[in-house]
PDB file of N, CA and C in Angstrom:
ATOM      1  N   UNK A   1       0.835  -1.195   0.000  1.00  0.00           N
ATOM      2  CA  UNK A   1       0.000   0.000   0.000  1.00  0.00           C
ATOM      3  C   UNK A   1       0.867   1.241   0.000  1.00  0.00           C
ATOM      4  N   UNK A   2       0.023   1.852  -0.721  1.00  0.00           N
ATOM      5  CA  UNK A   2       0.745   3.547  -0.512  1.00  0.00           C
ATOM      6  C   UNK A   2       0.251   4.630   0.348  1.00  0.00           C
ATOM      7  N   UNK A   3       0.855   4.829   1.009  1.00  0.00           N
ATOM      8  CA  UNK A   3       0.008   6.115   1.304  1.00  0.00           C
ATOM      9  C   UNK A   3       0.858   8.155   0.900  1.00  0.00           C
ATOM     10  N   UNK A   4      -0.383   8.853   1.217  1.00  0.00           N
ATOM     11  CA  UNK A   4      -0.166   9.841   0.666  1.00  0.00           C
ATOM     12  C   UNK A   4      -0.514  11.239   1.780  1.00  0.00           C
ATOM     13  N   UNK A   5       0.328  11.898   2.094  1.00  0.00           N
ATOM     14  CA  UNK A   5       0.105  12.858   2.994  1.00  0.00           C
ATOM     15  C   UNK A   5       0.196  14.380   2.492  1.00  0.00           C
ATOM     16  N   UNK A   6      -0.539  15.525   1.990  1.00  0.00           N
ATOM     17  CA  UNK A   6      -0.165  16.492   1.367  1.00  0.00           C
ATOM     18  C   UNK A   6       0.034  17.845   2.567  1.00  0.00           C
ATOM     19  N   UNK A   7       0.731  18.733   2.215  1.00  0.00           N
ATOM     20  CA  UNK A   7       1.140  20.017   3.080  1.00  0.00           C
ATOM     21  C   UNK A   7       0.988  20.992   2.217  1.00  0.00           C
ATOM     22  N   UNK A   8       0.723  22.030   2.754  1.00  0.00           N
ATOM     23  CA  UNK A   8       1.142  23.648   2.854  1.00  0.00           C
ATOM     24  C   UNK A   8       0.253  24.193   1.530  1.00  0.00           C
ATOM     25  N   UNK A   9      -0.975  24.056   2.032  1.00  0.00           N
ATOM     26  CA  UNK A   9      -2.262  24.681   1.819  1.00  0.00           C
ATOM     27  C   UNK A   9      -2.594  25.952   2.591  1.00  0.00           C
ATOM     28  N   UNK A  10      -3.226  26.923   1.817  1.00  0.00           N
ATOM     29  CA  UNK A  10      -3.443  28.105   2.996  1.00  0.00           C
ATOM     30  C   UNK A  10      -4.427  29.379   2.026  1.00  0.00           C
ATOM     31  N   UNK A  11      -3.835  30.425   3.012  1.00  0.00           N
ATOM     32  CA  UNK A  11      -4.493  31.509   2.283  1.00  0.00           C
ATOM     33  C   UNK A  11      -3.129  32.497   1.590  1.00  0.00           C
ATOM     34  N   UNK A  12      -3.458  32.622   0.359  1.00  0.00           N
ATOM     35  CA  UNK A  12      -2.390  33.719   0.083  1.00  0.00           C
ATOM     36  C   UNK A  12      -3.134  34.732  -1.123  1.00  0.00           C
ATOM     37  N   UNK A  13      -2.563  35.488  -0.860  1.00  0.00           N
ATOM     38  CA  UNK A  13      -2.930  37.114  -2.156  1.00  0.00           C
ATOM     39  C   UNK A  13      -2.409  36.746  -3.335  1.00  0.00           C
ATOM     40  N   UNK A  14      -3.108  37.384  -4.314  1.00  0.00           N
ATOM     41  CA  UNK A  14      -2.966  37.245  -5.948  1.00  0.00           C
ATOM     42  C   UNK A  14      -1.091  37.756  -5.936  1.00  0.00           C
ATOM     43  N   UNK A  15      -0.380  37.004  -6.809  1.00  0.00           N
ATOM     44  CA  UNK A  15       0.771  37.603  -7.004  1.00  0.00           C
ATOM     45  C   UNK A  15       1.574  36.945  -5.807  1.00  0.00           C
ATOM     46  N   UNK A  16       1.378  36.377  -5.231  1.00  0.00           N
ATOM     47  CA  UNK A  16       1.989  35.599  -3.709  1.00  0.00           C
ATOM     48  C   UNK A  16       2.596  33.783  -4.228  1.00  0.00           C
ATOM     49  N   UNK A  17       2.998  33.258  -3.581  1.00  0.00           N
ATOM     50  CA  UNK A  17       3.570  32.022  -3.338  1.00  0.00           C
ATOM     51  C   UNK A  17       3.279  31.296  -2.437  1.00  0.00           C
ATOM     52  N   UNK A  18       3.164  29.921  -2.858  1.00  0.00           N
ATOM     53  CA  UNK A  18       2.674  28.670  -1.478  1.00  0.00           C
ATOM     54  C   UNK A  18       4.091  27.811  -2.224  1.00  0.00           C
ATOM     55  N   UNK A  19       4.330  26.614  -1.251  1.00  0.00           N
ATOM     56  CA  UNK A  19       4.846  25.480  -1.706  1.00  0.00           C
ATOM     57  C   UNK A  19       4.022  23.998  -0.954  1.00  0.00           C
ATOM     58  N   UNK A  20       3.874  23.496  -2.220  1.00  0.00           N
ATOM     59  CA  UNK A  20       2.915  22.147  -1.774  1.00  0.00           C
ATOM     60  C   UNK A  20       3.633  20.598  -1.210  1.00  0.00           C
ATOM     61  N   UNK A  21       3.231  20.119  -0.446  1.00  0.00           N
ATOM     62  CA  UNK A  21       4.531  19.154  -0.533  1.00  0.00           C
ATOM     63  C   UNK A  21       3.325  17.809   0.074  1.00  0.00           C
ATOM     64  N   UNK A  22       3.970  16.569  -0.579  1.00  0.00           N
ATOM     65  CA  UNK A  22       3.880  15.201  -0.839  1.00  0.00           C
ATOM     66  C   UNK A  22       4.333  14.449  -0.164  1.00  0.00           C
ATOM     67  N   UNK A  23       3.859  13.800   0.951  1.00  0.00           N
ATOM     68  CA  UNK A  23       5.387  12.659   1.025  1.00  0.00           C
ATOM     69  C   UNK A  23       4.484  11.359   1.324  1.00  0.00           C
ATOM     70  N   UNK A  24       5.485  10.603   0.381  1.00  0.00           N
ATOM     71  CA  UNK A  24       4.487   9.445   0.050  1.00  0.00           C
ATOM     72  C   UNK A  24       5.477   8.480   0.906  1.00  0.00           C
ATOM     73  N   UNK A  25       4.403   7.388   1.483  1.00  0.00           N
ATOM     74  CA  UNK A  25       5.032   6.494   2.549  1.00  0.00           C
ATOM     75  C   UNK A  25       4.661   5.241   2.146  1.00  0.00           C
ATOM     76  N   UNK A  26       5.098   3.408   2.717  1.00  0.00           N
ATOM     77  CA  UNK A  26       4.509   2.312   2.031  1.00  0.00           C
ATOM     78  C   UNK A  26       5.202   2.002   1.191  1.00  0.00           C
ATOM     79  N   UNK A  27       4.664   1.002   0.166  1.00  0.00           N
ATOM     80  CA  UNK A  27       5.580   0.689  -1.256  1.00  0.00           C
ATOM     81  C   UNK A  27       5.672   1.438  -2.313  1.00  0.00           C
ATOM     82  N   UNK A  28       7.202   2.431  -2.008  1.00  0.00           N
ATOM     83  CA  UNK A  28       7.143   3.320  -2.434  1.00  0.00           C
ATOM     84  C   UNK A  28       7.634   2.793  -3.940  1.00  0.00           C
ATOM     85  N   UNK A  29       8.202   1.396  -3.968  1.00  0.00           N
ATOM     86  CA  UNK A  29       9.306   1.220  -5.300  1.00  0.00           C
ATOM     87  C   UNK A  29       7.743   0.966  -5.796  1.00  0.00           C
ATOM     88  N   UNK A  30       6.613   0.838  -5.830  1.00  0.00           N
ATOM     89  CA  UNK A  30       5.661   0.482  -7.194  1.00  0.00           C
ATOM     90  C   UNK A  30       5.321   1.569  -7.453  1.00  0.00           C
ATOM     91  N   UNK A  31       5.376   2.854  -7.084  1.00  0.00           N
ATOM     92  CA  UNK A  31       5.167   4.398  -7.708  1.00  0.00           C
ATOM     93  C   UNK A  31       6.037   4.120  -9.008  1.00  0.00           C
ATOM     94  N   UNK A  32       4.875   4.740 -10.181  1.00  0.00           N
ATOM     95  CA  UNK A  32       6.000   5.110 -11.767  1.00  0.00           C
ATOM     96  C   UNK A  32       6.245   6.377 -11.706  1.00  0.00           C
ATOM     97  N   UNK A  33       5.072   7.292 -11.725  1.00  0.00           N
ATOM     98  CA  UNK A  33       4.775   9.038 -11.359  1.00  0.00           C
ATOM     99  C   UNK A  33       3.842   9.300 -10.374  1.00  0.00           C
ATOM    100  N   UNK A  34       3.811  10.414  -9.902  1.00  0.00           N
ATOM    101  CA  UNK A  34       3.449  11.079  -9.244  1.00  0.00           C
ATOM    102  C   UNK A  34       3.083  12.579  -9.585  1.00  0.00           C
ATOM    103  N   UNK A  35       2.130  12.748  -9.273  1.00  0.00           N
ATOM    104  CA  UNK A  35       1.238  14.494 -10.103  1.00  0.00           C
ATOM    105  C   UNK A  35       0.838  15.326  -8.741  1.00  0.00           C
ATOM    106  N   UNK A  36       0.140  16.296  -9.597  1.00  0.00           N
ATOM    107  CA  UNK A  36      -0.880  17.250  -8.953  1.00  0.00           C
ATOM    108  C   UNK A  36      -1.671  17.329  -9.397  1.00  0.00           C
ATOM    109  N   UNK A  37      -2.896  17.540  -8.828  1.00  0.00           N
ATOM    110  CA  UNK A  37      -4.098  18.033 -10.214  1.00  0.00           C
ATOM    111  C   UNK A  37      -4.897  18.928  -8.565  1.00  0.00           C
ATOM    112  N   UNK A  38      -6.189  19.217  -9.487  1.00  0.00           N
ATOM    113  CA  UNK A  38      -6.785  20.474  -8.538  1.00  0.00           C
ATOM    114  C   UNK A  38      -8.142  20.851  -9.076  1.00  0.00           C
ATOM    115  N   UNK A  39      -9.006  20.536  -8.224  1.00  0.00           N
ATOM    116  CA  UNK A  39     -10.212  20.861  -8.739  1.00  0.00           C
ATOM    117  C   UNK A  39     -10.699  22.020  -7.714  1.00  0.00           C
ATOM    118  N   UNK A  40     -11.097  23.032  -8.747  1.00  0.00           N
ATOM    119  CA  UNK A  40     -12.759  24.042  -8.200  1.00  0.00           C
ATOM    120  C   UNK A  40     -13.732  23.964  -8.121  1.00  0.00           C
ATOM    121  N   UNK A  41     -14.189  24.987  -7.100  1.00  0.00           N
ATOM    122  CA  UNK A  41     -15.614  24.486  -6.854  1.00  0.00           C
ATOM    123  C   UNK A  41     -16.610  24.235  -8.287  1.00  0.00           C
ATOM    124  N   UNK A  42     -17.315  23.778  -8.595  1.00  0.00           N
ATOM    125  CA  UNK A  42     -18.425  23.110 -10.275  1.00  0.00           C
ATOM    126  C   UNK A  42     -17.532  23.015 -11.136  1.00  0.00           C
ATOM    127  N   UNK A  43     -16.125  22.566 -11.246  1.00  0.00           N
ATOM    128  CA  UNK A  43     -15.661  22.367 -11.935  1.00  0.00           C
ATOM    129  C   UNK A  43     -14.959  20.989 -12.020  1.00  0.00           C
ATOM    130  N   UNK A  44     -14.168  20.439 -13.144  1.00  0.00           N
ATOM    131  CA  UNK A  44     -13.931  18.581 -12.879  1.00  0.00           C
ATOM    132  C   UNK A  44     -12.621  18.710 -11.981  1.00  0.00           C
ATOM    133  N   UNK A  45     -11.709  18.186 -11.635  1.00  0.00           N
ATOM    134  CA  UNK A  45     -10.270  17.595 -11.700  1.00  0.00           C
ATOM    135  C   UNK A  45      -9.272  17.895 -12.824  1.00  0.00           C
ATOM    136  N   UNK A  46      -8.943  18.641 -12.550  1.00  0.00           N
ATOM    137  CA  UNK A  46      -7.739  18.522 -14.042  1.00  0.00           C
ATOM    138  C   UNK A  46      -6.365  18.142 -13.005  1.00  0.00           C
ATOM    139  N   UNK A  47      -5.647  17.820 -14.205  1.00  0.00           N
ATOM    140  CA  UNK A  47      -4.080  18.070 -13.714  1.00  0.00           C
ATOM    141  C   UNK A  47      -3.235  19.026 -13.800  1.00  0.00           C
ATOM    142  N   UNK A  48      -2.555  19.595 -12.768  1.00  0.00           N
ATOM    143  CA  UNK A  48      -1.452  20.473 -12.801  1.00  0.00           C
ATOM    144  C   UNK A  48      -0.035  20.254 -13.378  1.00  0.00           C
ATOM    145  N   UNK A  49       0.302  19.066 -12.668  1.00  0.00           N
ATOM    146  CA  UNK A  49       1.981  19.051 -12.687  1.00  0.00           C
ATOM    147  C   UNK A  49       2.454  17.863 -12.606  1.00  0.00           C
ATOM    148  N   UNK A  50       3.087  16.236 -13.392  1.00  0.00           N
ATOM    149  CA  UNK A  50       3.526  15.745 -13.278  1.00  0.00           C
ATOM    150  C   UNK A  50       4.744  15.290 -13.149  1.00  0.00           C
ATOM    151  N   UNK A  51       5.223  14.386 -12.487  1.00  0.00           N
ATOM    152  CA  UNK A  51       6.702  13.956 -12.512  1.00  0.00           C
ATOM    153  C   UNK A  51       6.827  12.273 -12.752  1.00  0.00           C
ATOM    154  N   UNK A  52       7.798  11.803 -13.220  1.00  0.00           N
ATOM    155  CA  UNK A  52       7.961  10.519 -13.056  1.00  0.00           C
ATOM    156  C   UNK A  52       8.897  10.151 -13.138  1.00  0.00           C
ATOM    157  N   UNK A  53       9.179   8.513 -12.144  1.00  0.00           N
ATOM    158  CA  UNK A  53      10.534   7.958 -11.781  1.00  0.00           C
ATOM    159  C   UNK A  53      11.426   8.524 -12.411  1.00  0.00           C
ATOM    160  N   UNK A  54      11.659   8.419 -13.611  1.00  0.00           N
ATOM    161  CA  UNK A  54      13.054   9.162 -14.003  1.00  0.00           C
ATOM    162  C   UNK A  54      13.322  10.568 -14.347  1.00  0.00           C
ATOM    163  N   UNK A  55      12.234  11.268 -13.726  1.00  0.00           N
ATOM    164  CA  UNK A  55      12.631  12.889 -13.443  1.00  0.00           C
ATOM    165  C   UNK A  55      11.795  13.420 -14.748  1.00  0.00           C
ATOM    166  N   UNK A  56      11.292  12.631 -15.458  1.00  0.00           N
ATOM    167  CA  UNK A  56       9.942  13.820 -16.347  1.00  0.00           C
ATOM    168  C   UNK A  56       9.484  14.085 -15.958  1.00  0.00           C
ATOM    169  N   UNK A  57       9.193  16.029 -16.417  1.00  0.00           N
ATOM    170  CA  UNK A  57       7.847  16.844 -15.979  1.00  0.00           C
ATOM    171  C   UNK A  57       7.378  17.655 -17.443  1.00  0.00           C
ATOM    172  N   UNK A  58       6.178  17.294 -15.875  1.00  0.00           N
ATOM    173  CA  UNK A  58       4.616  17.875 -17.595  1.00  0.00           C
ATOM    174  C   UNK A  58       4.250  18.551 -16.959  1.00  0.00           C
ATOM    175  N   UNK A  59       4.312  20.070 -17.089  1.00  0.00           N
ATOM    176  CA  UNK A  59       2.633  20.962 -16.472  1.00  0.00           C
ATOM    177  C   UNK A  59       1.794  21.459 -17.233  1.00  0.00           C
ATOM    178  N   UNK A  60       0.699  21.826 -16.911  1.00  0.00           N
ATOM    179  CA  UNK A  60      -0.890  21.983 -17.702  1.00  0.00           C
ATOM    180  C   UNK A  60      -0.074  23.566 -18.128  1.00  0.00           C
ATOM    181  N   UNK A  61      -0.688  24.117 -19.487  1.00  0.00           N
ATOM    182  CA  UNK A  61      -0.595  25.179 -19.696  1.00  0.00           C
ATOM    183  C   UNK A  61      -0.717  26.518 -18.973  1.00  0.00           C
ATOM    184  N   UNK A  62      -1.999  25.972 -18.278  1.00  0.00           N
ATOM    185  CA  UNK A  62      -2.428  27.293 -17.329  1.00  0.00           C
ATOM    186  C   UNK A  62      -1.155  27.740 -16.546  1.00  0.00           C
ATOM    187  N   UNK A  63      -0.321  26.717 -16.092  1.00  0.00           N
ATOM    188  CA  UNK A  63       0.667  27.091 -14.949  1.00  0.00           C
ATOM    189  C   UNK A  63       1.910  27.022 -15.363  1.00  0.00           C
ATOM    190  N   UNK A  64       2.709  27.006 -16.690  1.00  0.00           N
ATOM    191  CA  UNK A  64       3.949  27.053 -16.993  1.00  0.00           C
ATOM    192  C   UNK A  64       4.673  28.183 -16.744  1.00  0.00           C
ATOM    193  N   UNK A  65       5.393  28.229 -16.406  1.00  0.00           N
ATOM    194  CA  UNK A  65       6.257  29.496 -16.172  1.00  0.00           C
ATOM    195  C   UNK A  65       6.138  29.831 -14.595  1.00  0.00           C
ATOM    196  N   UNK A  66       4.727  29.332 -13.682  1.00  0.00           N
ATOM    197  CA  UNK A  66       4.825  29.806 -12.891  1.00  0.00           C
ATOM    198  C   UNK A  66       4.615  28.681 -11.806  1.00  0.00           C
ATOM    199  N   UNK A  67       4.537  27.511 -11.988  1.00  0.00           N
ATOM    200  CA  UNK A  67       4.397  26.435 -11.120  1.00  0.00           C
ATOM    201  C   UNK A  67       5.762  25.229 -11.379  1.00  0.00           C
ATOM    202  N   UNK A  68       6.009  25.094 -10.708  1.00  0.00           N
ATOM    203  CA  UNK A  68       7.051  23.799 -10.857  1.00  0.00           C
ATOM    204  C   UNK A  68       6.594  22.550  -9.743  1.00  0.00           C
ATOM    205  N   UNK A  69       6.843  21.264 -10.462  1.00  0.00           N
ATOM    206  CA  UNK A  69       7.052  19.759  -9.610  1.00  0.00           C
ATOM    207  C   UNK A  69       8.393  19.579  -9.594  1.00  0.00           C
ATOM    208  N   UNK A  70       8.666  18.894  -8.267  1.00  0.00           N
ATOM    209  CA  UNK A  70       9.914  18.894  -7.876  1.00  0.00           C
ATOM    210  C   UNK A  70       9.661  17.306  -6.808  1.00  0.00           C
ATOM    211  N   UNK A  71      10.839  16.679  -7.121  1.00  0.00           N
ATOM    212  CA  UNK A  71      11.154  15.875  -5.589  1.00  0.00           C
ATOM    213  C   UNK A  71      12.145  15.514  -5.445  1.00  0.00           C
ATOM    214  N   UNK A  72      11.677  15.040  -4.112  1.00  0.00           N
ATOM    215  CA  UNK A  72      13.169  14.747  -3.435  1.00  0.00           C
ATOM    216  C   UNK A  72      13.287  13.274  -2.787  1.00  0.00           C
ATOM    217  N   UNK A  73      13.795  12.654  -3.378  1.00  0.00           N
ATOM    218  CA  UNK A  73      13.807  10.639  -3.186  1.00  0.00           C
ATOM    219  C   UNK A  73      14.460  10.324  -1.653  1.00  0.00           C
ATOM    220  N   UNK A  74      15.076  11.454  -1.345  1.00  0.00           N
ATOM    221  CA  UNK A  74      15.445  10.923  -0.136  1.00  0.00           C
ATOM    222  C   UNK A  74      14.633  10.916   1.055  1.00  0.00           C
ATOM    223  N   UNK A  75      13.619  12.043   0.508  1.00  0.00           N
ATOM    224  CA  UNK A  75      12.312  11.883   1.302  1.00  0.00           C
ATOM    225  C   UNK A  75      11.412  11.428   0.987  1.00  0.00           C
ATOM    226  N   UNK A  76      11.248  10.733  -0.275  1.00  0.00           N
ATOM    227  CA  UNK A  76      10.091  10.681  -0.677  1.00  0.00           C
ATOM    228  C   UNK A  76       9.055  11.734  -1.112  1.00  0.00           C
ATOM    229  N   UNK A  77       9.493  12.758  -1.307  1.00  0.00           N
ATOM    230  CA  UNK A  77       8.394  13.547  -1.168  1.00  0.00           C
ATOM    231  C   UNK A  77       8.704  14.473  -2.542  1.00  0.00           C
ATOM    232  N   UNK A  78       7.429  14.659  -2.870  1.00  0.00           N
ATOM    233  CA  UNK A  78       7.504  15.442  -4.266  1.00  0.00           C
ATOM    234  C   UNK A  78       6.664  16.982  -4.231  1.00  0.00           C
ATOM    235  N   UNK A  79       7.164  18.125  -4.462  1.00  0.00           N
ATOM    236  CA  UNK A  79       6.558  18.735  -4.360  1.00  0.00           C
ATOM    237  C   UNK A  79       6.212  20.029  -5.263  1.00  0.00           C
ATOM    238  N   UNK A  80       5.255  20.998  -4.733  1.00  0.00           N
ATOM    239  CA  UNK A  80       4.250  21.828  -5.980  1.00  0.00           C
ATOM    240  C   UNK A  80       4.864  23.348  -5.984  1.00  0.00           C
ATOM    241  N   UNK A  81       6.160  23.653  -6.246  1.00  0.00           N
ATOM    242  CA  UNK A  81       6.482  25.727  -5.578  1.00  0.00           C
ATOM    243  C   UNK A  81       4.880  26.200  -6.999  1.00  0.00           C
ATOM    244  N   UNK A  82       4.724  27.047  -6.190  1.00  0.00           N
ATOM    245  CA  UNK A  82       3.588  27.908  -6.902  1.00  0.00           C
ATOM    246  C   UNK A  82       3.783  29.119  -6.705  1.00  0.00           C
ATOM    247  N   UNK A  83       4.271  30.095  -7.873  1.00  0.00           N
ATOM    248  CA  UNK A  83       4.322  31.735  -8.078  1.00  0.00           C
ATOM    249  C   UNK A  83       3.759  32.076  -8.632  1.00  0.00           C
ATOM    250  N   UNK A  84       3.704  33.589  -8.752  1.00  0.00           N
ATOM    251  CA  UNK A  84       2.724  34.242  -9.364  1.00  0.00           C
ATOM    252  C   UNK A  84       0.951  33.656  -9.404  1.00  0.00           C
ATOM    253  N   UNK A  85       0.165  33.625  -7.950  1.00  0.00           N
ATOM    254  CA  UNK A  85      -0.689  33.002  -8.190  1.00  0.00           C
ATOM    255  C   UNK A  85      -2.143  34.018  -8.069  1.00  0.00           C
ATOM    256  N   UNK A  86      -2.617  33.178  -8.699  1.00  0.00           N
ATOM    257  CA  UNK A  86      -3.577  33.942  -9.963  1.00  0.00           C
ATOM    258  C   UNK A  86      -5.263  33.341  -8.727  1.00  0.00           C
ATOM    259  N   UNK A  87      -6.212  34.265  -8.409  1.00  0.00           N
ATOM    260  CA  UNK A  87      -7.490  34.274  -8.217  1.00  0.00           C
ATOM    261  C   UNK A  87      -7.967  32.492  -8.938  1.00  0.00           C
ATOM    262  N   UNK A  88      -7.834  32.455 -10.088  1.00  0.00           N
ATOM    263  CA  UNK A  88      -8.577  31.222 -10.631  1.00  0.00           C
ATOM    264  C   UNK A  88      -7.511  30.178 -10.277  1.00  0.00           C
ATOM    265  N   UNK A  89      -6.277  30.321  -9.398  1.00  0.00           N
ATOM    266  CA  UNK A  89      -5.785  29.043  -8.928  1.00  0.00           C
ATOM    267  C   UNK A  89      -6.622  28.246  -7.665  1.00  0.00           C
ATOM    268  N   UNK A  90      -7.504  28.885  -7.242  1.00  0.00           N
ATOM    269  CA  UNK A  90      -7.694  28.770  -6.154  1.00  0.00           C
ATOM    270  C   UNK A  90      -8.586  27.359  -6.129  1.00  0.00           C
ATOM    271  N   UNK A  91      -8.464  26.032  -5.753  1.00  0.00           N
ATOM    272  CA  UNK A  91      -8.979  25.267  -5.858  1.00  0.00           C
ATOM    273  C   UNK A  91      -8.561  23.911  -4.443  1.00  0.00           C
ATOM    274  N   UNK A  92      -8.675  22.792  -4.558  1.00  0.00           N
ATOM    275  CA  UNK A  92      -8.304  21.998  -3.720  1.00  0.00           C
ATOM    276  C   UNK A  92      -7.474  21.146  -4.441  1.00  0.00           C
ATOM    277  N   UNK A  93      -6.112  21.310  -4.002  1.00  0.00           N
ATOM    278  CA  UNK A  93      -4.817  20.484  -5.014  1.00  0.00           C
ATOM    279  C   UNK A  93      -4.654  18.806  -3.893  1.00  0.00           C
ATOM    280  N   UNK A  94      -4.837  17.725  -5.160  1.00  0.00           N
ATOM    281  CA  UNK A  94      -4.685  16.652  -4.384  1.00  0.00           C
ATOM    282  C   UNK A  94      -3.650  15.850  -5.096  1.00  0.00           C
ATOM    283  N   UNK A  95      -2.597  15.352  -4.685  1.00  0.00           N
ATOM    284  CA  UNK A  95      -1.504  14.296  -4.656  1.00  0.00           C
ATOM    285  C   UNK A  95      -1.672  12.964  -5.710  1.00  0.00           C
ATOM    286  N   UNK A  96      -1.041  12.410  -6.129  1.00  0.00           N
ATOM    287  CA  UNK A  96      -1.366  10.985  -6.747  1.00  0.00           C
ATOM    288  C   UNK A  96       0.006  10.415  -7.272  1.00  0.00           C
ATOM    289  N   UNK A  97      -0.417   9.663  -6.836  1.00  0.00           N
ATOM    290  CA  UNK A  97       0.984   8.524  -7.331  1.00  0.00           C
ATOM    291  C   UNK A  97       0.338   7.487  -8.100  1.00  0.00           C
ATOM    292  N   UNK A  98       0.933   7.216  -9.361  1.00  0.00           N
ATOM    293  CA  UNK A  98       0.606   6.512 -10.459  1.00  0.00           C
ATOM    294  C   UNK A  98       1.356   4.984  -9.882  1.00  0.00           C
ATOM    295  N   UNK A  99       0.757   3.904 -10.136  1.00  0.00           N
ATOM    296  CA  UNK A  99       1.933   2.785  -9.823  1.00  0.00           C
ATOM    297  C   UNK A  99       1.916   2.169 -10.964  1.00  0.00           C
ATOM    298  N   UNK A 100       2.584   1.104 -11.053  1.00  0.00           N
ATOM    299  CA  UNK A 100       3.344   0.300 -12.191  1.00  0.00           C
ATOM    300  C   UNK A 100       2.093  -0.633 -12.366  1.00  0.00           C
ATOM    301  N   UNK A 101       2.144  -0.869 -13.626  1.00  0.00           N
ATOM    302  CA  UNK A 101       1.299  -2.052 -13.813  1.00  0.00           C
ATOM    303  C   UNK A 101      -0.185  -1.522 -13.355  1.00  0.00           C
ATOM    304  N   UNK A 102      -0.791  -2.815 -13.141  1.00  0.00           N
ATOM    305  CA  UNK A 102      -2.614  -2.612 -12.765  1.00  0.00           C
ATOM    306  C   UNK A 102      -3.122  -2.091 -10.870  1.00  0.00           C
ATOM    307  N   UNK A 103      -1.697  -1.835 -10.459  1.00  0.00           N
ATOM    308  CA  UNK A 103      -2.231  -1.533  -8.627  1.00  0.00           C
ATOM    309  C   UNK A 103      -2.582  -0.525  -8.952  1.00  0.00           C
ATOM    310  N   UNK A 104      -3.052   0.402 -10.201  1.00  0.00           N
ATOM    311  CA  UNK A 104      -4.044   1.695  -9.417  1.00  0.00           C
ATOM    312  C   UNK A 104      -3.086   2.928  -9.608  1.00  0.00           C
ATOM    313  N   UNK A 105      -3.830   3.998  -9.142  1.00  0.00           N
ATOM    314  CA  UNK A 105      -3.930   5.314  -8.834  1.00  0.00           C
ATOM    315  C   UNK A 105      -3.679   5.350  -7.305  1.00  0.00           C
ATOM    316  N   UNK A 106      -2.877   5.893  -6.591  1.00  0.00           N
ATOM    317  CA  UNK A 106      -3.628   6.144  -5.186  1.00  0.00           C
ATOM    318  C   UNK A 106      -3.435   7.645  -4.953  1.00  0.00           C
ATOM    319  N   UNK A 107      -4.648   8.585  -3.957  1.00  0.00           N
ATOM    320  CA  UNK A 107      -4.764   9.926  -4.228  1.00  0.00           C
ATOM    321  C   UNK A 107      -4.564  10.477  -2.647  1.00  0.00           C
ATOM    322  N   UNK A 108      -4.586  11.324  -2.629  1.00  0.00           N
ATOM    323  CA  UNK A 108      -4.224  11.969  -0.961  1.00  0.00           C
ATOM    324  C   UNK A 108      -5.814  12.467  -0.489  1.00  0.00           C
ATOM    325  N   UNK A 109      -5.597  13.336   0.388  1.00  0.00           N
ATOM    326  CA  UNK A 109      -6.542  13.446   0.855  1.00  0.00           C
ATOM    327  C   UNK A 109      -7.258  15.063   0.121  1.00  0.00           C
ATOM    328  N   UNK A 110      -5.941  16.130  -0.155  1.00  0.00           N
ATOM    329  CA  UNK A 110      -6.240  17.312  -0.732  1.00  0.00           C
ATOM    330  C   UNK A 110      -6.012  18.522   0.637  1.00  0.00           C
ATOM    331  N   UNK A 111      -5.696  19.231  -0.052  1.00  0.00           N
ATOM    332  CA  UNK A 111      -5.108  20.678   0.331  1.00  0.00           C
ATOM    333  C   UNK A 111      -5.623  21.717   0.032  1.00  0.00           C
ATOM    334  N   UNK A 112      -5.917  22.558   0.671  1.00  0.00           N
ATOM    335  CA  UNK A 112      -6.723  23.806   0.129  1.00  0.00           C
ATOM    336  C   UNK A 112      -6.201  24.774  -0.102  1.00  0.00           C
ATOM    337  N   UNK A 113      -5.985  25.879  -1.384  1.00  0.00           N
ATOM    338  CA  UNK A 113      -5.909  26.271  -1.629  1.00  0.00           C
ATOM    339  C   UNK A 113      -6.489  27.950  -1.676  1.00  0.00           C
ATOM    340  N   UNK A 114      -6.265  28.816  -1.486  1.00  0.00           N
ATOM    341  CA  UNK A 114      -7.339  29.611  -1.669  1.00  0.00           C
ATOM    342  C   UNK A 114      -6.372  31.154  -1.542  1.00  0.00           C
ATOM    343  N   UNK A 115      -6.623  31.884  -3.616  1.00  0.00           N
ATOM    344  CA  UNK A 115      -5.872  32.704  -3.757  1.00  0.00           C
ATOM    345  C   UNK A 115      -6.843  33.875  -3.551  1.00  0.00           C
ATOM    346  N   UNK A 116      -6.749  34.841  -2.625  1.00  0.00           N
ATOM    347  CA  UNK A 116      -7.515  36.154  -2.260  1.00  0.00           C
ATOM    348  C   UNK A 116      -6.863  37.412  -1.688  1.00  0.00           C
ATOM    349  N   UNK A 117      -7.768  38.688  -1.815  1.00  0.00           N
ATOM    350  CA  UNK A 117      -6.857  39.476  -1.574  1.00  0.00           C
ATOM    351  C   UNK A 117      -7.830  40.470  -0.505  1.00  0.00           C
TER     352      UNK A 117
END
């Protein structure tokens, strides 16, 4: 099993910075990638920011230039720096680790987000 613990959710002003952080515990060697994604209120799930085992990253358009995925293997933990953040970031960002083969998705619990001024 995996499990998934997310951090450093809060309140911050348009134009401000959070950093999100991951740390995944359990069988960690069946993780392939690990993401972000973030849903608003009436809106679906999208994804933000992926990474995988061998250090590829993908982020959604909305956030290039101003979001980065990052980790760190010695902790396990992968995480979200977020700048320049924008009113329509404001959503609930939740964790996921992709595993190998057919074990699944497993997702965190989610972090709140919330960009205001």
């Amino acid at each position: 099993q995996v499990r998934l613990v997310e951090s450093g959710g809060g309140l911050v002003q348009p134009g401000g910075s959070l950093r999100l952080s991951c740390a995944a515990s359990g069988s960690i060697f069946s993780i392939n990638a690990m993401g972000w994604h973030r849903q608003a209120p009436g809106k679906q799930r999208e994804l933000v920011a992926s990474i995988t085992r061998g250090g590829t990253t993908n982020h959604a358009d909305s956030v290039k230039g101003r979001f980065t995925i990052s980790r760190d293997n010695a902790k396990n933990t992968v995480y979200l720096q977020m700048n320049s953040l924008k009113y329509e970031d404001t959503a609930v960002y939740y964790c996921n680790a992709i595993r190998y083969g057919n074990l699944g998705t497993i997702w965190g619990q989610g972090t709140q987000v919330t960009v205001s001024s």
